[in-house]
PDB file of N, CA and C in Angstrom:
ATOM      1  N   UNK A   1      -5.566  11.757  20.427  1.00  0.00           N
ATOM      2  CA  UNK A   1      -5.193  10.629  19.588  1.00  0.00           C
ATOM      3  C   UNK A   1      -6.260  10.432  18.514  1.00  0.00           C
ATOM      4  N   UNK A   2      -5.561  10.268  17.545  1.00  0.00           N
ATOM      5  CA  UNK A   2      -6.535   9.870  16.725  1.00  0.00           C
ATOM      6  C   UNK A   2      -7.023   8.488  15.904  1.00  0.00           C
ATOM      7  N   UNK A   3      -8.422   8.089  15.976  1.00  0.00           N
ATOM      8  CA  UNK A   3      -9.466   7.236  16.048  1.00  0.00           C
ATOM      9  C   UNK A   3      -8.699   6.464  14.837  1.00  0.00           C
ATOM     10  N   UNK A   4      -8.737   4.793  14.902  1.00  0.00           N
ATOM     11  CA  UNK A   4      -8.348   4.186  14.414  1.00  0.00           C
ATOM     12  C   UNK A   4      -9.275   3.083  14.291  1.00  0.00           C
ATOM     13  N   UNK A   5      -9.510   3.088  12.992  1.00  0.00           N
ATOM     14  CA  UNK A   5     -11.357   2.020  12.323  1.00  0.00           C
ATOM     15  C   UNK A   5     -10.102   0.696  12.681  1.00  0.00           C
ATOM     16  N   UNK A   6     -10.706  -0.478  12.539  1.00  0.00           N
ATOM     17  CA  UNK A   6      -9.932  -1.706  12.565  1.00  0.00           C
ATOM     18  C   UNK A   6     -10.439  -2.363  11.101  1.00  0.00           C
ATOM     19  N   UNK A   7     -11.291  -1.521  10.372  1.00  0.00           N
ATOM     20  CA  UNK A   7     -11.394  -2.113   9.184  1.00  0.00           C
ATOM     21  C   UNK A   7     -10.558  -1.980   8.448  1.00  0.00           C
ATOM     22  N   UNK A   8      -9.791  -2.498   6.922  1.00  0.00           N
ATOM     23  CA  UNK A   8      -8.890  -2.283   6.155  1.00  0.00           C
ATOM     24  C   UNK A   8      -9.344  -0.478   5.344  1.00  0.00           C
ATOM     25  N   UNK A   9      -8.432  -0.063   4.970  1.00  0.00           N
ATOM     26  CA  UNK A   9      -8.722   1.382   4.395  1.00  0.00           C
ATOM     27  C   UNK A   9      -7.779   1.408   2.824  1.00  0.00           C
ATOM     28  N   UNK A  10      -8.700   1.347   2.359  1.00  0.00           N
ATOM     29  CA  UNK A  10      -8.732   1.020   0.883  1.00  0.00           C
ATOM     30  C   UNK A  10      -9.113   2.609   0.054  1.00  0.00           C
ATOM     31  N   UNK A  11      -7.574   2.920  -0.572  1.00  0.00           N
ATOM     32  CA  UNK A  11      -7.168   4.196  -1.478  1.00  0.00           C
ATOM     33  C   UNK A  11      -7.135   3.962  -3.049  1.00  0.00           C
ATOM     34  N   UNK A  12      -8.038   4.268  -4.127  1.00  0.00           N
ATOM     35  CA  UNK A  12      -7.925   4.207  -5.495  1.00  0.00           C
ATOM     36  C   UNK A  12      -6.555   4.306  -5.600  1.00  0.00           C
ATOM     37  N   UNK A  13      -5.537   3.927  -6.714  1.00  0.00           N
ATOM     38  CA  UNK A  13      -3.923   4.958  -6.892  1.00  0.00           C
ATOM     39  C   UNK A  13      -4.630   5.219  -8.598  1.00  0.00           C
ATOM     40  N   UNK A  14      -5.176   6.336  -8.770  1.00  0.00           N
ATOM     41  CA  UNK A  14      -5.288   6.990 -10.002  1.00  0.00           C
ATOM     42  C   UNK A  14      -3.983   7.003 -11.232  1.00  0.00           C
ATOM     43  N   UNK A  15      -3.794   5.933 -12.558  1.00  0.00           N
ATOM     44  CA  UNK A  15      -3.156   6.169 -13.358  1.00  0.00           C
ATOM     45  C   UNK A  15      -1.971   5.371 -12.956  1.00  0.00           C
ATOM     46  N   UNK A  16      -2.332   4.212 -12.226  1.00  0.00           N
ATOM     47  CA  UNK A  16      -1.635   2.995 -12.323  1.00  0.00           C
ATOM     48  C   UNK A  16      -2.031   1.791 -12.826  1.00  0.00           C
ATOM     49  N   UNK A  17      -1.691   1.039 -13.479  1.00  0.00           N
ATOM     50  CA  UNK A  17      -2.087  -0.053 -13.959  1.00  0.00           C
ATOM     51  C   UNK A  17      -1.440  -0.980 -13.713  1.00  0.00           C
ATOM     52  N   UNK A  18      -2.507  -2.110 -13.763  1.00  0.00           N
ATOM     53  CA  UNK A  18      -2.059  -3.417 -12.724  1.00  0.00           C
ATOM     54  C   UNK A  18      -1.069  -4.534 -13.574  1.00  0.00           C
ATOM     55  N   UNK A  19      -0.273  -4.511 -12.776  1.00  0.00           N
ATOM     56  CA  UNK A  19       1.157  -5.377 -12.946  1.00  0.00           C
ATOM     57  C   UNK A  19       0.574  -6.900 -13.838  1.00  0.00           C
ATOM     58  N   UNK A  20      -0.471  -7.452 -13.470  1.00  0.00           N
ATOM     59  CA  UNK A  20      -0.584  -9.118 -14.192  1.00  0.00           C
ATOM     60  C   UNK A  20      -2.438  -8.332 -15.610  1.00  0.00           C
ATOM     61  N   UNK A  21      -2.590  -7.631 -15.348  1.00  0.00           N
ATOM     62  CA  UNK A  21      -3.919  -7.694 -16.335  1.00  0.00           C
ATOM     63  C   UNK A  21      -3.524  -6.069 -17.360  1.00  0.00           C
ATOM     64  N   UNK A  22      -2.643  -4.941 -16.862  1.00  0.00           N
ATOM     65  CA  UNK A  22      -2.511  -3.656 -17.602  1.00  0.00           C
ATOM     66  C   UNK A  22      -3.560  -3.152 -17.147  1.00  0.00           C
ATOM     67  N   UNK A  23      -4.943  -3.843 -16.530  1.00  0.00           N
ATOM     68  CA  UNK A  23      -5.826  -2.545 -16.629  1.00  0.00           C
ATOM     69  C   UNK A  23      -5.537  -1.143 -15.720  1.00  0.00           C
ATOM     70  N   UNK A  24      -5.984  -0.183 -16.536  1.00  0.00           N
ATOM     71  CA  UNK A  24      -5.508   1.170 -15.572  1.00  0.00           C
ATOM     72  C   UNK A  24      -6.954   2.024 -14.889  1.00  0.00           C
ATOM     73  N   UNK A  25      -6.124   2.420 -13.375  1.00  0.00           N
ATOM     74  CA  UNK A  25      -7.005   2.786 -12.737  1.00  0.00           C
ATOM     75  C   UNK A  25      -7.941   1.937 -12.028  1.00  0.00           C
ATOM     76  N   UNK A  26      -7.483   0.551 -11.795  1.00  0.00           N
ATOM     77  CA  UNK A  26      -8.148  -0.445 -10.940  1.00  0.00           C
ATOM     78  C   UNK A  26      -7.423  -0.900  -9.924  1.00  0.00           C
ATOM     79  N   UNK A  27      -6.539  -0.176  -9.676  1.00  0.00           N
ATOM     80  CA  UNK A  27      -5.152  -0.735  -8.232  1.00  0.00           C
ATOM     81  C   UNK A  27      -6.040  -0.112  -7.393  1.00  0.00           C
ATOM     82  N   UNK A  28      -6.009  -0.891  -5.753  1.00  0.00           N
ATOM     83  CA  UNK A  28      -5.977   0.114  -4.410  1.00  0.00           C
ATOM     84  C   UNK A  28      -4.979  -0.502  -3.480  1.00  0.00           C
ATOM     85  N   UNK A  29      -4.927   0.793  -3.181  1.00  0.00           N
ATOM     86  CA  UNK A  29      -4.021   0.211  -2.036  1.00  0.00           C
ATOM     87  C   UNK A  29      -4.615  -0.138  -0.890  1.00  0.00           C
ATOM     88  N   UNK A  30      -3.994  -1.097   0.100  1.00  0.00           N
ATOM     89  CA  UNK A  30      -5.003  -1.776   1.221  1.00  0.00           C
ATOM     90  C   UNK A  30      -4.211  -1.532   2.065  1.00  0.00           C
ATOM     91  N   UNK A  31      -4.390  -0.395   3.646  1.00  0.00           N
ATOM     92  CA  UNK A  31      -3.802  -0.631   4.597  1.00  0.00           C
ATOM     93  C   UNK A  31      -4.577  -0.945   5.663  1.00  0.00           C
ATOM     94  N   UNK A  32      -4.123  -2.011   6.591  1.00  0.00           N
ATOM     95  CA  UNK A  32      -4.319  -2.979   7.608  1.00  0.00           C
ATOM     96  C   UNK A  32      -4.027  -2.393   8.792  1.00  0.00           C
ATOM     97  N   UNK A  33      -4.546  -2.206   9.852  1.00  0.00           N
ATOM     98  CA  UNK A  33      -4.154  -1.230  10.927  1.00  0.00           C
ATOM     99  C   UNK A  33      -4.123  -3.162  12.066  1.00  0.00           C
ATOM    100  N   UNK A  34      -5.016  -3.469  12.258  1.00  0.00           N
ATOM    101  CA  UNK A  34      -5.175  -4.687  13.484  1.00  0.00           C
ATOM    102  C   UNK A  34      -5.078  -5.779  12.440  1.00  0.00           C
ATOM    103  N   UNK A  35      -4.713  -7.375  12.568  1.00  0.00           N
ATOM    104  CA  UNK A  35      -3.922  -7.347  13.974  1.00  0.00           C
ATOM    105  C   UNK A  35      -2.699  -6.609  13.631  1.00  0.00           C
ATOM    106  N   UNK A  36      -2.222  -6.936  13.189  1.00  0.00           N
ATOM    107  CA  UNK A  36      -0.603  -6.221  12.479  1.00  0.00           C
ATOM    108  C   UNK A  36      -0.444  -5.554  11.387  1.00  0.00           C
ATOM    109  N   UNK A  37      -0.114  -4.827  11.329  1.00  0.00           N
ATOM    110  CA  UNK A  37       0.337  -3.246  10.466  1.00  0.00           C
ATOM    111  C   UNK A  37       0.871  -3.740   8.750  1.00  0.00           C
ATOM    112  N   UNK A  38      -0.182  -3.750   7.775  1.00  0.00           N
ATOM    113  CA  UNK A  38       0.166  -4.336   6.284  1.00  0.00           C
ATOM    114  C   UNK A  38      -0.272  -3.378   5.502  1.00  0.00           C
ATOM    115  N   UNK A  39       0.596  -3.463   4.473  1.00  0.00           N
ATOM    116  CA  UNK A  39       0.310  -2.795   3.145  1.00  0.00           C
ATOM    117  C   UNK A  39       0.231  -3.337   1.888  1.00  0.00           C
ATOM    118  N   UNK A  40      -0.673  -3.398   1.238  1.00  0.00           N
ATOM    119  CA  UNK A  40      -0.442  -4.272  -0.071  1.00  0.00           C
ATOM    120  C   UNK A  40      -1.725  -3.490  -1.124  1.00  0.00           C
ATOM    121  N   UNK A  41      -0.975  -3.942  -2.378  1.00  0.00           N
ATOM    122  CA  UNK A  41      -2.007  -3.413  -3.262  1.00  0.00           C
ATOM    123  C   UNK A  41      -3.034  -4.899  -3.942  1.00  0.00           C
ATOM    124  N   UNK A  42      -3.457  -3.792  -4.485  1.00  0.00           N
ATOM    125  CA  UNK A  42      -4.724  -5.158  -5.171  1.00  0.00           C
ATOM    126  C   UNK A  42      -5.420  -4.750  -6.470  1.00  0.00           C
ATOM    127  N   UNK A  43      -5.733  -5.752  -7.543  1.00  0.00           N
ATOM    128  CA  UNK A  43      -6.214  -5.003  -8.626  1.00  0.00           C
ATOM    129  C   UNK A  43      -7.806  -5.738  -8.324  1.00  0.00           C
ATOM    130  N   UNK A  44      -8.793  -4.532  -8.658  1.00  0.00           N
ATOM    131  CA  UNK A  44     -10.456  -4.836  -8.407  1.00  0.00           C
ATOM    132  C   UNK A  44     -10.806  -5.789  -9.654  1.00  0.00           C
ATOM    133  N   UNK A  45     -10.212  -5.862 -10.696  1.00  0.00           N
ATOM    134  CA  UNK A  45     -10.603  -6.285 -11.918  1.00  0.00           C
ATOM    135  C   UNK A  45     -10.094  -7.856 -11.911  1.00  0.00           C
ATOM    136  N   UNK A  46      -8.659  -7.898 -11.972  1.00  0.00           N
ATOM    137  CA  UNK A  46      -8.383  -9.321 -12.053  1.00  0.00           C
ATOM    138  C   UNK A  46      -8.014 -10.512 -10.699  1.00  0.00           C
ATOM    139  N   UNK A  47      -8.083  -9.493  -9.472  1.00  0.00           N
ATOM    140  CA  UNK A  47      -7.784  -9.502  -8.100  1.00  0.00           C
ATOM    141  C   UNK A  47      -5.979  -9.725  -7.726  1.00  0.00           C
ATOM    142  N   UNK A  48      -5.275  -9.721  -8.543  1.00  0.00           N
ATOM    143  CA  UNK A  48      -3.617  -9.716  -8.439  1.00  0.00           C
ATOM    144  C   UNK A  48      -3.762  -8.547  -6.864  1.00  0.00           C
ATOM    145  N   UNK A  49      -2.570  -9.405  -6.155  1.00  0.00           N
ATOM    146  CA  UNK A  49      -2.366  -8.870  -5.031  1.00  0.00           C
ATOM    147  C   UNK A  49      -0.761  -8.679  -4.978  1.00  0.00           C
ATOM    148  N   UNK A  50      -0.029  -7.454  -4.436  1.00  0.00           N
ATOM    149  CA  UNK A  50       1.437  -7.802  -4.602  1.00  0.00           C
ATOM    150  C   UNK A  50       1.720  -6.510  -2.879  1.00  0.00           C
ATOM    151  N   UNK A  51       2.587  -7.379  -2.353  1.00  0.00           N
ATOM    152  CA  UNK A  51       2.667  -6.407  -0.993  1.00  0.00           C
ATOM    153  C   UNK A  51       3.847  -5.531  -1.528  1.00  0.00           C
ATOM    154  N   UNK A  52       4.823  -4.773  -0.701  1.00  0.00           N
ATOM    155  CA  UNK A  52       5.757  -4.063  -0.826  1.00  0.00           C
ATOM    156  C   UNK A  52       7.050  -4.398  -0.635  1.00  0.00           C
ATOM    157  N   UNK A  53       7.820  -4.216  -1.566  1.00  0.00           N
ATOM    158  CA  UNK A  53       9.028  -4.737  -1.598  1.00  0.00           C
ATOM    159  C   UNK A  53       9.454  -4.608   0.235  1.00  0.00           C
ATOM    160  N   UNK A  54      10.856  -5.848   0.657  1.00  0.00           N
ATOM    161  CA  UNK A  54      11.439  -5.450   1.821  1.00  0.00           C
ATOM    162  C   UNK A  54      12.506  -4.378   1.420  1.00  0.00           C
ATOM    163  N   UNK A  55      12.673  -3.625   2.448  1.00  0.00           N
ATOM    164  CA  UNK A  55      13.634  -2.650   2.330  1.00  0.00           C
ATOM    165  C   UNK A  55      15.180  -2.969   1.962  1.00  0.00           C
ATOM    166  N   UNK A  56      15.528  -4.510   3.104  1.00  0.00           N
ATOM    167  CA  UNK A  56      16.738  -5.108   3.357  1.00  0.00           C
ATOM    168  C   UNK A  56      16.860  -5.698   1.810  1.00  0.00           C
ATOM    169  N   UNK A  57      15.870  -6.004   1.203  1.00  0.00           N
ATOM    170  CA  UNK A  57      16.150  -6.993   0.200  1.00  0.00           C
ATOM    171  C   UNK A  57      16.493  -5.561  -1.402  1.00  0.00           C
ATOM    172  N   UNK A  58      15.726  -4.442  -1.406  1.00  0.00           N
ATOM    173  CA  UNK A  58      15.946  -3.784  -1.939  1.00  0.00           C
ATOM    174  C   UNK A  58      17.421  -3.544  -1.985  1.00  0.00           C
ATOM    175  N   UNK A  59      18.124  -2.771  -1.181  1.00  0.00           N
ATOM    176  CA  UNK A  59      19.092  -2.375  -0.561  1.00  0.00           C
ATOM    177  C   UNK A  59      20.455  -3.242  -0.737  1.00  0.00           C
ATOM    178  N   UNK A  60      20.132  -4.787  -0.406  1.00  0.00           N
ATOM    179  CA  UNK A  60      21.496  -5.777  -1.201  1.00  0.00           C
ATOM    180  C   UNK A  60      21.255  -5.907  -2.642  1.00  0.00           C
ATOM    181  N   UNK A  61      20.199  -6.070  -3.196  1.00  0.00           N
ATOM    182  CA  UNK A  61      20.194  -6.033  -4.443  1.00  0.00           C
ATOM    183  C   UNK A  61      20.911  -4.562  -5.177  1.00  0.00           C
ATOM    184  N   UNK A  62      20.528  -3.577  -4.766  1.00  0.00           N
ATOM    185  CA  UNK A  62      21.127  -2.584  -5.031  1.00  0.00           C
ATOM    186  C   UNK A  62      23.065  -2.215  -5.063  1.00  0.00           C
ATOM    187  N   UNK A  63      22.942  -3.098  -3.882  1.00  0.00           N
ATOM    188  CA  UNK A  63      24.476  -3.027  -3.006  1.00  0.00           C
ATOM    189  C   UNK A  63      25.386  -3.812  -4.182  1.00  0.00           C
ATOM    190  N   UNK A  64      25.040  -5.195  -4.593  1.00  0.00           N
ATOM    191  CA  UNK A  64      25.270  -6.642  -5.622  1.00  0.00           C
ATOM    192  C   UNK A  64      25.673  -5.469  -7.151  1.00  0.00           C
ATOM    193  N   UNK A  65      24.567  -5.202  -7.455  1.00  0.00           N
ATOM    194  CA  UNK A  65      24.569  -3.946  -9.200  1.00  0.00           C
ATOM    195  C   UNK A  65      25.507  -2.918  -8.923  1.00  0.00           C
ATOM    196  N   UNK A  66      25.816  -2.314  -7.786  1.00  0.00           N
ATOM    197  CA  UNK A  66      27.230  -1.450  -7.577  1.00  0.00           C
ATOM    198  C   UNK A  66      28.070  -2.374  -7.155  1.00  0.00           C
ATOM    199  N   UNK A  67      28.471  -3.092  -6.825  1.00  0.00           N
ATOM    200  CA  UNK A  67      29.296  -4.029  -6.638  1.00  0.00           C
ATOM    201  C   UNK A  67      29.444  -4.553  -8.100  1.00  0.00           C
ATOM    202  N   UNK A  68      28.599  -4.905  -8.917  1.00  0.00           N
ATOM    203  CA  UNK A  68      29.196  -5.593 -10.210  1.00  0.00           C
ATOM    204  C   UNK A  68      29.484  -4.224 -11.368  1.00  0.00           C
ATOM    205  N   UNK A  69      29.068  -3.035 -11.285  1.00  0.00           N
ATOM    206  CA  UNK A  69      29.475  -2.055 -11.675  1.00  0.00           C
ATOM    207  C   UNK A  69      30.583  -1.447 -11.586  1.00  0.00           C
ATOM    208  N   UNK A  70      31.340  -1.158 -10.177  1.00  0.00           N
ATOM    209  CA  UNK A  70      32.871  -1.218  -9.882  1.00  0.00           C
ATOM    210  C   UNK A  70      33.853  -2.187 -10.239  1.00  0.00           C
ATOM    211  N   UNK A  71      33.403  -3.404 -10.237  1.00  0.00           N
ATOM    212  CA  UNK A  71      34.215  -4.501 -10.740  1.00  0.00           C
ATOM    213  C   UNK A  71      34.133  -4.405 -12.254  1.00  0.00           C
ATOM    214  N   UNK A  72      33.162  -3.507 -12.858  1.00  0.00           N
ATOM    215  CA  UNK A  72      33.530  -4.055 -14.514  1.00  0.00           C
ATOM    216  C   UNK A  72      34.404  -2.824 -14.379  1.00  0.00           C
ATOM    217  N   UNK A  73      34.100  -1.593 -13.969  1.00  0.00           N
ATOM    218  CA  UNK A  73      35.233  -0.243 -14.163  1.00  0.00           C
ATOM    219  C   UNK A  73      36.646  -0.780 -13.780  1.00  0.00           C
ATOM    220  N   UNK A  74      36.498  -1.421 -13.064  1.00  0.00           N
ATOM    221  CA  UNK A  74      38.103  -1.793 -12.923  1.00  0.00           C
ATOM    222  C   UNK A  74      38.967  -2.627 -13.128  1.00  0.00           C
ATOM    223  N   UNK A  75      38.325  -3.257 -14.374  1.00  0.00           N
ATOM    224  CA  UNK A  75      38.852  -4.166 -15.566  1.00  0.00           C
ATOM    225  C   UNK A  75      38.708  -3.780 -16.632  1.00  0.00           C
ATOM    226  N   UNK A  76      37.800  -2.499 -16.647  1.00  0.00           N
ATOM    227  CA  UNK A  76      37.957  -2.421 -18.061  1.00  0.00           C
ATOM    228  C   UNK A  76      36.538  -2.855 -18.874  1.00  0.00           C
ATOM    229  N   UNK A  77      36.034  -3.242 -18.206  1.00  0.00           N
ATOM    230  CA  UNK A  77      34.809  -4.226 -19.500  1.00  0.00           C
ATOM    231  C   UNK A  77      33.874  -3.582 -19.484  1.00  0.00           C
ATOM    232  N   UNK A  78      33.845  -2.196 -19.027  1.00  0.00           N
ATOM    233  CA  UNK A  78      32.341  -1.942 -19.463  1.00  0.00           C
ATOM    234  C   UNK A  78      33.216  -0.735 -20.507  1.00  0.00           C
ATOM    235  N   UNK A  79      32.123   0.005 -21.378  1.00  0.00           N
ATOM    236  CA  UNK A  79      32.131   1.151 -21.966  1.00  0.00           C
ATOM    237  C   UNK A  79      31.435   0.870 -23.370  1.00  0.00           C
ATOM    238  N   UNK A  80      31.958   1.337 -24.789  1.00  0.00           N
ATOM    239  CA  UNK A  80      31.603   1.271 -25.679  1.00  0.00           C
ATOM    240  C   UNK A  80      32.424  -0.175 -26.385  1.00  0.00           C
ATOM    241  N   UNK A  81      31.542  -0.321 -27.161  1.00  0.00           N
ATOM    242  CA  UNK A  81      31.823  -1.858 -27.583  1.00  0.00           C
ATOM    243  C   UNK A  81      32.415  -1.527 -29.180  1.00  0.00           C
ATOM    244  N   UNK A  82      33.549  -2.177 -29.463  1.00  0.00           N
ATOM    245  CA  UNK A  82      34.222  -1.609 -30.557  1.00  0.00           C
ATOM    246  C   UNK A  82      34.662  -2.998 -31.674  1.00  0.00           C
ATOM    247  N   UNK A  83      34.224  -3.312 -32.536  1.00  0.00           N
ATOM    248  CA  UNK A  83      34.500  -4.174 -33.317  1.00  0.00           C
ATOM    249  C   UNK A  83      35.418  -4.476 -34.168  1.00  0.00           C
ATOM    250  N   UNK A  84      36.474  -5.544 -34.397  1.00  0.00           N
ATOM    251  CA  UNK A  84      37.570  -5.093 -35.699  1.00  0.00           C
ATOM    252  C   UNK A  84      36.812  -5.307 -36.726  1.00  0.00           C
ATOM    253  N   UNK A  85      37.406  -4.531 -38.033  1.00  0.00           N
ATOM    254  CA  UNK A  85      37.151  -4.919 -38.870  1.00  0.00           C
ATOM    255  C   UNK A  85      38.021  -6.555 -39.625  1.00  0.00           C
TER     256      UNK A  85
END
């Protein structure tokens, strides 16, 4: 088995830039082993913290945008937009 620090383990992500300041190359990622199993990033510069999307919440949102995508195909309302003169 292998050895598991209980400290947080903190990864540079090279050639990302942080979501609230732009600076690039100051994200890490932070994973949490004790008490409970977390992932979140963090910027060193302005300290913005943002965890990881939920999967479930990804996934209906996704589900909702094909759902309103089939409903415009099958009325008709989406495509090219055509003006009279």
């Amino acid at each position: 088995m292998r050895y598991q620090s209980s400290s947080p383990k903190r990864r540079f992500l090279a050639g990302v830039r942080c979501p609230k300041c732009q600076e690039m190359d100051a994200v890490v990622q932070i994973n949490i082993v004790t008490p409970a199993p977390d992932e979140y990033i963090e910027c060193t510069k302005c300290g913005h913290s943002e965890h990881r999307p939920d999967p479930d919440a990804i996934s209906a949102k996704n589900h909702l945008e094909d759902q309103l995508a089939r409903d415009a195909m099958t009325t008709g309302t989406s495509g090219t937009v055509k003006f009279k003169p």
